[in-house]
C-alpha atoms as a PDB file:
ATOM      1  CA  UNK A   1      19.663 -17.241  -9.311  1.00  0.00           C
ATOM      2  CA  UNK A   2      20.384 -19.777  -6.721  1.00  0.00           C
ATOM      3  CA  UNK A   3      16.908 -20.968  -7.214  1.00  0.00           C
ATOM      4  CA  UNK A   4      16.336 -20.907 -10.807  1.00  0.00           C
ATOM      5  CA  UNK A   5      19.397 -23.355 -11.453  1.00  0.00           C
ATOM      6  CA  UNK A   6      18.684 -25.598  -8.751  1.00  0.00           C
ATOM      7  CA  UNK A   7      19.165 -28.850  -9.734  1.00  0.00           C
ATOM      8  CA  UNK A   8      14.874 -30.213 -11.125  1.00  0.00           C
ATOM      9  CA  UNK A   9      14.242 -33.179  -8.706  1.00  0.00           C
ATOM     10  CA  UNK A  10      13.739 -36.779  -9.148  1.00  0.00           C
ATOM     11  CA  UNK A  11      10.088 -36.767  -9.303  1.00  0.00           C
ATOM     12  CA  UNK A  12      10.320 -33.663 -12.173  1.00  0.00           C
ATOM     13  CA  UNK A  13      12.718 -35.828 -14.201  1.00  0.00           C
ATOM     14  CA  UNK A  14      10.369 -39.008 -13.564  1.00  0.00           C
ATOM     15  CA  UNK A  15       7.264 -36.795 -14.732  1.00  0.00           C
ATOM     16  CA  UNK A  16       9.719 -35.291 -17.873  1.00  0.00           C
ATOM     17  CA  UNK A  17      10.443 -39.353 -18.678  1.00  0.00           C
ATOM     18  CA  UNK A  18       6.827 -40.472 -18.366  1.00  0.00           C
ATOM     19  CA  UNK A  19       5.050 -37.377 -20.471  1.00  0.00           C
ATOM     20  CA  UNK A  20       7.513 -36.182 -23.028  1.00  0.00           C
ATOM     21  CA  UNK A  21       7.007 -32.407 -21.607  1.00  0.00           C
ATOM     22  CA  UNK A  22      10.112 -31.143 -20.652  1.00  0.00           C
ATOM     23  CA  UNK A  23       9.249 -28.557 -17.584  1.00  0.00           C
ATOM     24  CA  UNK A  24      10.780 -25.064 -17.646  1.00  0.00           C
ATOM     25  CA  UNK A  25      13.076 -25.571 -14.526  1.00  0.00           C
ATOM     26  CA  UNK A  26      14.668 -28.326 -16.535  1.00  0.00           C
ATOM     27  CA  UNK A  27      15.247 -25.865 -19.217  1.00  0.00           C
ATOM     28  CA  UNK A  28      16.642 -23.149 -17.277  1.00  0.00           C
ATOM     29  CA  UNK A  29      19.163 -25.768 -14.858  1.00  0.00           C
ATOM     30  CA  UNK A  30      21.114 -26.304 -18.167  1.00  0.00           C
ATOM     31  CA  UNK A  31      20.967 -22.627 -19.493  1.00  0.00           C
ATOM     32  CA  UNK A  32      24.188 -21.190 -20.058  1.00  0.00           C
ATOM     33  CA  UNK A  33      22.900 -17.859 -20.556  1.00  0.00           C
ATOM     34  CA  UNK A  34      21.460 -17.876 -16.976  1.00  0.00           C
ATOM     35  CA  UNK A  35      24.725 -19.744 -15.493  1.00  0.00           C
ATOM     36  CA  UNK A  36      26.614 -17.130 -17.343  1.00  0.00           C
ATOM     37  CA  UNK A  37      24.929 -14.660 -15.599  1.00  0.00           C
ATOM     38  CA  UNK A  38      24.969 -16.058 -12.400  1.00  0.00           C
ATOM     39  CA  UNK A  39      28.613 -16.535 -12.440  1.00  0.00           C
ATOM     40  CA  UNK A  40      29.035 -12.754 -13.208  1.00  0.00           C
ATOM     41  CA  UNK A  41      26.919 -11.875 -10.222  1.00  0.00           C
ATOM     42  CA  UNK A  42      29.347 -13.839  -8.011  1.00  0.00           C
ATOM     43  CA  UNK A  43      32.277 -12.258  -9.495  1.00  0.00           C
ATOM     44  CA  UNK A  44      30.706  -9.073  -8.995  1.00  0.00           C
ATOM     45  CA  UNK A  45      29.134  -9.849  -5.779  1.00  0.00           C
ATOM     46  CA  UNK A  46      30.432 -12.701  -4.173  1.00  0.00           C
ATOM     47  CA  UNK A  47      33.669 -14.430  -2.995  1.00  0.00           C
ATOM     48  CA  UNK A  48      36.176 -16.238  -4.343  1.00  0.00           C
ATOM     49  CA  UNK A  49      34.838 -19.261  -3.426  1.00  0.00           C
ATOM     50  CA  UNK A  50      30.965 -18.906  -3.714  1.00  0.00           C
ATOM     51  CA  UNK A  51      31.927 -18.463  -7.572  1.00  0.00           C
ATOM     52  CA  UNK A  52      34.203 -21.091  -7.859  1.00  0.00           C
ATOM     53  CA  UNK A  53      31.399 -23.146  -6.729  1.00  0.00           C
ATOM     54  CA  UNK A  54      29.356 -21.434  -9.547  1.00  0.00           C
ATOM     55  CA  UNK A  55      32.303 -22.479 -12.424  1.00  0.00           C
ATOM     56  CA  UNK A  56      32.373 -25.855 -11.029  1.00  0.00           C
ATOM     57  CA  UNK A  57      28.329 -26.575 -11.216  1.00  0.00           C
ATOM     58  CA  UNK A  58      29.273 -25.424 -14.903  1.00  0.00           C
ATOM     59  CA  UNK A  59      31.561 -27.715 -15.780  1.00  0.00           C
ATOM     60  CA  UNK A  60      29.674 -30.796 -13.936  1.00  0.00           C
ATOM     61  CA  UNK A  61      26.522 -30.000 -15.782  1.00  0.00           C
ATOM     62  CA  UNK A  62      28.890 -30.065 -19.306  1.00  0.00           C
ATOM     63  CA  UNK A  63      27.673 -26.955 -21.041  1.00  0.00           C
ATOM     64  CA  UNK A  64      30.949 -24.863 -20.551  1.00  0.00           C
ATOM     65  CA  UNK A  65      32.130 -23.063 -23.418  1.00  0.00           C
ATOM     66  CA  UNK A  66      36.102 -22.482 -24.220  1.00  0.00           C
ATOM     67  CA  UNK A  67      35.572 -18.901 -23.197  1.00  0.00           C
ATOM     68  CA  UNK A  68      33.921 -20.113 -19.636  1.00  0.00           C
ATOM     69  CA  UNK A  69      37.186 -21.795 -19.385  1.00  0.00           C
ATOM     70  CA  UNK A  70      39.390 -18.766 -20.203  1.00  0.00           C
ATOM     71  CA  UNK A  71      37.586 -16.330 -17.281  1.00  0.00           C
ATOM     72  CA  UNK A  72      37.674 -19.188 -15.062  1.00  0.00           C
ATOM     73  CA  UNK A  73      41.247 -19.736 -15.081  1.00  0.00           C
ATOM     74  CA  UNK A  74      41.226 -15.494 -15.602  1.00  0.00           C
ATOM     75  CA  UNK A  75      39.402 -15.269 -11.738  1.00  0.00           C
ATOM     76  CA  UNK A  76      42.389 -17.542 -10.181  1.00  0.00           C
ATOM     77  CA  UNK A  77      44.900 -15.118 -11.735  1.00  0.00           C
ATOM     78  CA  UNK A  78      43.116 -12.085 -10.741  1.00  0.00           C
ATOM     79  CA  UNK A  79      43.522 -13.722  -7.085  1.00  0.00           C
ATOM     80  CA  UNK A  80      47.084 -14.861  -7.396  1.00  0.00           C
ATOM     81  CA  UNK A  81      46.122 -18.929  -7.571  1.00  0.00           C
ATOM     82  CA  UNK A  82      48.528 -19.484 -10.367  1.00  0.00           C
ATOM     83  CA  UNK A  83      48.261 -23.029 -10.055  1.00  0.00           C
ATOM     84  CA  UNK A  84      44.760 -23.324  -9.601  1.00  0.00           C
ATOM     85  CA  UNK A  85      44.332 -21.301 -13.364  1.00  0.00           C
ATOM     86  CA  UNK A  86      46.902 -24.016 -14.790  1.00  0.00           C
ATOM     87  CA  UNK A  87      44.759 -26.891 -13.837  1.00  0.00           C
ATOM     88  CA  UNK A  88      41.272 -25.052 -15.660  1.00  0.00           C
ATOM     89  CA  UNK A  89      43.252 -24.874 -18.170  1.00  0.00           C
ATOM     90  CA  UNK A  90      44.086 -28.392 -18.393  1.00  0.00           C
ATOM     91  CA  UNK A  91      40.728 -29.774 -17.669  1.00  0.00           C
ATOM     92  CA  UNK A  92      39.825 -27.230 -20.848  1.00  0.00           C
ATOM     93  CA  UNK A  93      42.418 -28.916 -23.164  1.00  0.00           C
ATOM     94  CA  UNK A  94      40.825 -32.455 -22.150  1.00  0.00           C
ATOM     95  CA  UNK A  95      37.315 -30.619 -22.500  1.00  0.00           C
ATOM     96  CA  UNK A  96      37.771 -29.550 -26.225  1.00  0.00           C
ATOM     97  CA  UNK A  97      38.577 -30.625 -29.259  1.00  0.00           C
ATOM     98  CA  UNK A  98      40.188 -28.503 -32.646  1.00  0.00           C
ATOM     99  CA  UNK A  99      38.653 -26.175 -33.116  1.00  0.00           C
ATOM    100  CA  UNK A 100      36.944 -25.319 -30.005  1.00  0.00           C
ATOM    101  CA  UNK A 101      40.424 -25.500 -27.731  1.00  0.00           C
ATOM    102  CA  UNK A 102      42.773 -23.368 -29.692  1.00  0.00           C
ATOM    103  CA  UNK A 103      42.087 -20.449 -28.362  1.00  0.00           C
ATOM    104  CA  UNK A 104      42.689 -22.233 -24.430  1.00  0.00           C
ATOM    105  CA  UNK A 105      46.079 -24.046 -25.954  1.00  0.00           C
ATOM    106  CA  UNK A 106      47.212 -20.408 -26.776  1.00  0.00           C
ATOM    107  CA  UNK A 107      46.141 -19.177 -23.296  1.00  0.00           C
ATOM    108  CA  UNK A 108      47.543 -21.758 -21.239  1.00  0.00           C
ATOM    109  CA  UNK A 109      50.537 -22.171 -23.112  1.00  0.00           C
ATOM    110  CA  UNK A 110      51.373 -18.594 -22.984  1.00  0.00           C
ATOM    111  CA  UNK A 111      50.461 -18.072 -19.684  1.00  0.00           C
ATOM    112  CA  UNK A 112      52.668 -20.799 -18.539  1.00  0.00           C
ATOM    113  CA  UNK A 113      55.879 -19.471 -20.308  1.00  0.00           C
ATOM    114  CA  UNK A 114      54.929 -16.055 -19.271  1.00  0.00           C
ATOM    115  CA  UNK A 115      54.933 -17.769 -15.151  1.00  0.00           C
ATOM    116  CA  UNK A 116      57.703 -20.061 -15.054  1.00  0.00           C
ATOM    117  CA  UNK A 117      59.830 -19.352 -17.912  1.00  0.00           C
ATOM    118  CA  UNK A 118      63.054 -21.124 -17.649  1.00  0.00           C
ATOM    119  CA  UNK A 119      62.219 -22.737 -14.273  1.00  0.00           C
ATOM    120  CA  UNK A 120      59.738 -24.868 -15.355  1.00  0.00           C
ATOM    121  CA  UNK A 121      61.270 -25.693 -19.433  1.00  0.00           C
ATOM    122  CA  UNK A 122      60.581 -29.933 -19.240  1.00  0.00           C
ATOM    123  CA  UNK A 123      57.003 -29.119 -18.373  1.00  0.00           C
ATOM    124  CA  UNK A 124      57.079 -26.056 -20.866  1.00  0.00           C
ATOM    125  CA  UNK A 125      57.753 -28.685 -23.492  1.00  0.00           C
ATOM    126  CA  UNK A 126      55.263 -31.186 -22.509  1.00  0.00           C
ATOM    127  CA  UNK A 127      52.645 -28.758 -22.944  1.00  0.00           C
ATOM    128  CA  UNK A 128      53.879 -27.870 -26.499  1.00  0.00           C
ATOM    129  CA  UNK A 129      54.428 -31.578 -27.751  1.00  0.00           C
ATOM    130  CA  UNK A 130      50.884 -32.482 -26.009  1.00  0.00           C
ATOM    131  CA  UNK A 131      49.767 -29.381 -27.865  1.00  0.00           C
ATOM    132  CA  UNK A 132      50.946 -29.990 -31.220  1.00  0.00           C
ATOM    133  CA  UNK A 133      50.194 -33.841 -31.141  1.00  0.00           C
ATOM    134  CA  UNK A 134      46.562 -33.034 -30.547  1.00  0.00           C
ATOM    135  CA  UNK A 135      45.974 -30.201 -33.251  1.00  0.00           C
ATOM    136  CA  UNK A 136      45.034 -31.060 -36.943  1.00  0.00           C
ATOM    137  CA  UNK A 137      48.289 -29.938 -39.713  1.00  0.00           C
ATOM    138  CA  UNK A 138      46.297 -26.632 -40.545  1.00  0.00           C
ATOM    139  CA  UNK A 139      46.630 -25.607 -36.831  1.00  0.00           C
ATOM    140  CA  UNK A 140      50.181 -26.947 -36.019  1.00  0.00           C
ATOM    141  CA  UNK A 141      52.201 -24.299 -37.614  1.00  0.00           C
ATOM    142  CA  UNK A 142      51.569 -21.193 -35.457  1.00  0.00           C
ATOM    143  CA  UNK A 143      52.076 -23.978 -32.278  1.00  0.00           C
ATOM    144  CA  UNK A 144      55.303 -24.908 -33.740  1.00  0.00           C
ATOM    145  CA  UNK A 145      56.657 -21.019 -33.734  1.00  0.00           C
ATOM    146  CA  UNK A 146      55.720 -20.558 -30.315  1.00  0.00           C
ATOM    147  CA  UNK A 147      57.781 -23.508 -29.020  1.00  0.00           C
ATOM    148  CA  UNK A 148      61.104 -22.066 -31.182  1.00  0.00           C
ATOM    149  CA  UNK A 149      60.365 -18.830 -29.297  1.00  0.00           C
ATOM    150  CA  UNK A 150      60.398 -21.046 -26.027  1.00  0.00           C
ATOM    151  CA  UNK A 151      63.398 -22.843 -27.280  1.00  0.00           C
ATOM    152  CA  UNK A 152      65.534 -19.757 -28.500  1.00  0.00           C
ATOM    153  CA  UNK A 153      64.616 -17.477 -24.989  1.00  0.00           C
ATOM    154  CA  UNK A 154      65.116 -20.116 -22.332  1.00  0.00           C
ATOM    155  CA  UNK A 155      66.313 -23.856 -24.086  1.00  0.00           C
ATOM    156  CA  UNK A 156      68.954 -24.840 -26.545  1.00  0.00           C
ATOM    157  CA  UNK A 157      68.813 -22.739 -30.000  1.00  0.00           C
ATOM    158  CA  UNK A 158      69.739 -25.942 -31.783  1.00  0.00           C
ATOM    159  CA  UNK A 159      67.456 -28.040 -29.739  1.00  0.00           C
ATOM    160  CA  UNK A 160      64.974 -25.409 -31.505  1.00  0.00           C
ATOM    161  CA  UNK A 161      65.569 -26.754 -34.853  1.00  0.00           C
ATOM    162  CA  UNK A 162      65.881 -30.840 -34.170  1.00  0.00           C
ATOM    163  CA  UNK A 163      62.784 -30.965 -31.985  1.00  0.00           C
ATOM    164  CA  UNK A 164      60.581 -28.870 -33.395  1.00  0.00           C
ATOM    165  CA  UNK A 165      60.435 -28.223 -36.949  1.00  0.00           C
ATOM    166  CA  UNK A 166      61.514 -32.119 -37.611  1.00  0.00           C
ATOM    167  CA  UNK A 167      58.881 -34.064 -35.876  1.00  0.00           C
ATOM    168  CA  UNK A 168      55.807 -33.144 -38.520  1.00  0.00           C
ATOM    169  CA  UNK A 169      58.057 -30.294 -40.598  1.00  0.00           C
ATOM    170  CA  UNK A 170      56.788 -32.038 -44.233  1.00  0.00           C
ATOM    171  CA  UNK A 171      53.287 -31.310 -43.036  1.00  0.00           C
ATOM    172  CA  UNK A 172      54.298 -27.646 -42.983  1.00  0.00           C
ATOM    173  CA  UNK A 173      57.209 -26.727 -44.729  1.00  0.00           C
ATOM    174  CA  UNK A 174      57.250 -29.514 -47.559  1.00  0.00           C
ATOM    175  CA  UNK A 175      60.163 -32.053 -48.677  1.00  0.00           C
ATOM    176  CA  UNK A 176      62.500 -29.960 -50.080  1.00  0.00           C
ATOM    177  CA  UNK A 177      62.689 -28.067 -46.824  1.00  0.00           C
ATOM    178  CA  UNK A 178      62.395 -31.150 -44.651  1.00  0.00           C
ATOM    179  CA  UNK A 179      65.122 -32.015 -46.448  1.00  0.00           C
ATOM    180  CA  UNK A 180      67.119 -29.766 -45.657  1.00  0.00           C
ATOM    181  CA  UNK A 181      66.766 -29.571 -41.987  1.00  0.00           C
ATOM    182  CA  UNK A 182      68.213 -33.018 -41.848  1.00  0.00           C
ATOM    183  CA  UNK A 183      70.711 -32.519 -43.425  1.00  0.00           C
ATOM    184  CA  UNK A 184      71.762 -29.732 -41.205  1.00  0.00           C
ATOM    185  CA  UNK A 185      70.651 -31.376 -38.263  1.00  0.00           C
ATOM    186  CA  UNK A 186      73.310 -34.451 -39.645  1.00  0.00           C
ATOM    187  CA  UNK A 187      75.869 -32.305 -40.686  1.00  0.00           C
ATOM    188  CA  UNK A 188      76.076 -30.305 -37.092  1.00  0.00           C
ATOM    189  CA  UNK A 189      77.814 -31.155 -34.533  1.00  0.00           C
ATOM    190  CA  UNK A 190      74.835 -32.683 -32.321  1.00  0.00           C
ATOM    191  CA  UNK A 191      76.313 -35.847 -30.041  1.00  0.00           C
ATOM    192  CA  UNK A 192      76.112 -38.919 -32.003  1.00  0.00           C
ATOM    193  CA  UNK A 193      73.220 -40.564 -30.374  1.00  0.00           C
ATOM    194  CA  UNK A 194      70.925 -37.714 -31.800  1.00  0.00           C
ATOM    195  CA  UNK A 195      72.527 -37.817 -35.077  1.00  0.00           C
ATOM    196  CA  UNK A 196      71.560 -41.029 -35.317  1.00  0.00           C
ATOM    197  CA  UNK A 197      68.017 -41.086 -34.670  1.00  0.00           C
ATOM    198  CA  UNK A 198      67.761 -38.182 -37.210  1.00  0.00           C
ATOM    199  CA  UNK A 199      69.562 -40.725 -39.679  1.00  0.00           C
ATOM    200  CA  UNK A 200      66.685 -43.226 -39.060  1.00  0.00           C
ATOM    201  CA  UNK A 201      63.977 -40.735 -39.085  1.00  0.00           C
ATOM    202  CA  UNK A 202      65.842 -38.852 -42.634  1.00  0.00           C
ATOM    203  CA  UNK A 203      66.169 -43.110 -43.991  1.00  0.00           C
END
């Protein structure tokens, strides 16, 4: 395996350039089929780090797939490297776009909550408002649900309503609804600095 996705060398690629005919180690070095199946003979096989090294020639050659991203992050866990999954993940959210990176949004984010709950909220919320920034309207709603979760388990049950279902709430819910969140959220008794950024934001 080693030696079928070894890297073709200068003077193939010159030869590739100069006649058109692309050889058949060039076509196998970029084969995710046989990278896939490399990778699953480390995991099988190997170490922890000989197939690391076999997800990382993946990534550097740019044919990952969201899935590749998923079992990479997946072998770290396995292994206890809870930290070292969180950053795969993050390199797959920069990776992908919608629709390709939903499914690694709803791992990571997940996955994060599941880890740190409470202990790690700020960064909780990052992730969601990175998450929900990045994903088209038709994909924001399910993102938005799992945040109140967040919110109403280990934040601020109120905080749950003004942060999340304001921001891009007519995309979802409609006026009449958004409506009507501001008006509770102005009516409550949230300190007056808040109220009046929802004032601005309602204006």
């Amino acid at each position: 395996m080693r030696r079928a996705t070894v890297e073709p060398s200068v003077e193939v690629k010159r030869r590739v350039t100069a006649d058109g005919n692309e050889s058949v180690q060039m076509k196998l070095h970029k084969s995710l089929r046989l990278w896939t199946f490399y990778v699953d003979l480390e995991e099988s096989l190997g170490t922890l780090e000989s197939t690391r090294a076999v997800y990382e020639w993946i990534l550097d050659l740019r044919i990952a797939t969201p899935q590749v991203i998923i079992n990479y992050a997946m072998l770290f866990e396995e292994h206890k490297y809870f930290g070292d999954a969180f950053k795969v993940y993050e390199r797959g959210v920069k990776i992908f776009n919608y629709p390709h990176v939903k499914d690694i949004w709803v791992m990571y984010l997940s996955k994060f909550v599941k880890r740190y709950g409470k202990s790690k909220l700020e960064r909780a919320r990052e992730l969601f408002e990175h998450a929900v920034e990045m994903a088209p309207a038709e994909a924001v709603k399910p993102l938005y649900l799992q945040y109140a979760i967040l919110e109403e388990d280990y934040g601020l049950a109120k905080r749950a309503m003004n942060e999340i279902y304001i921001a891009r709430a007519a995309e979802i819910f409609g006026v009449p609804k958004t409506r009507e969140i501001y008006e509770q959220v102005i009516e409550s008794d949230f300190p007056e600095k808040d109220v009046e950024i929802m004032c601005l934001r309602y204006a």
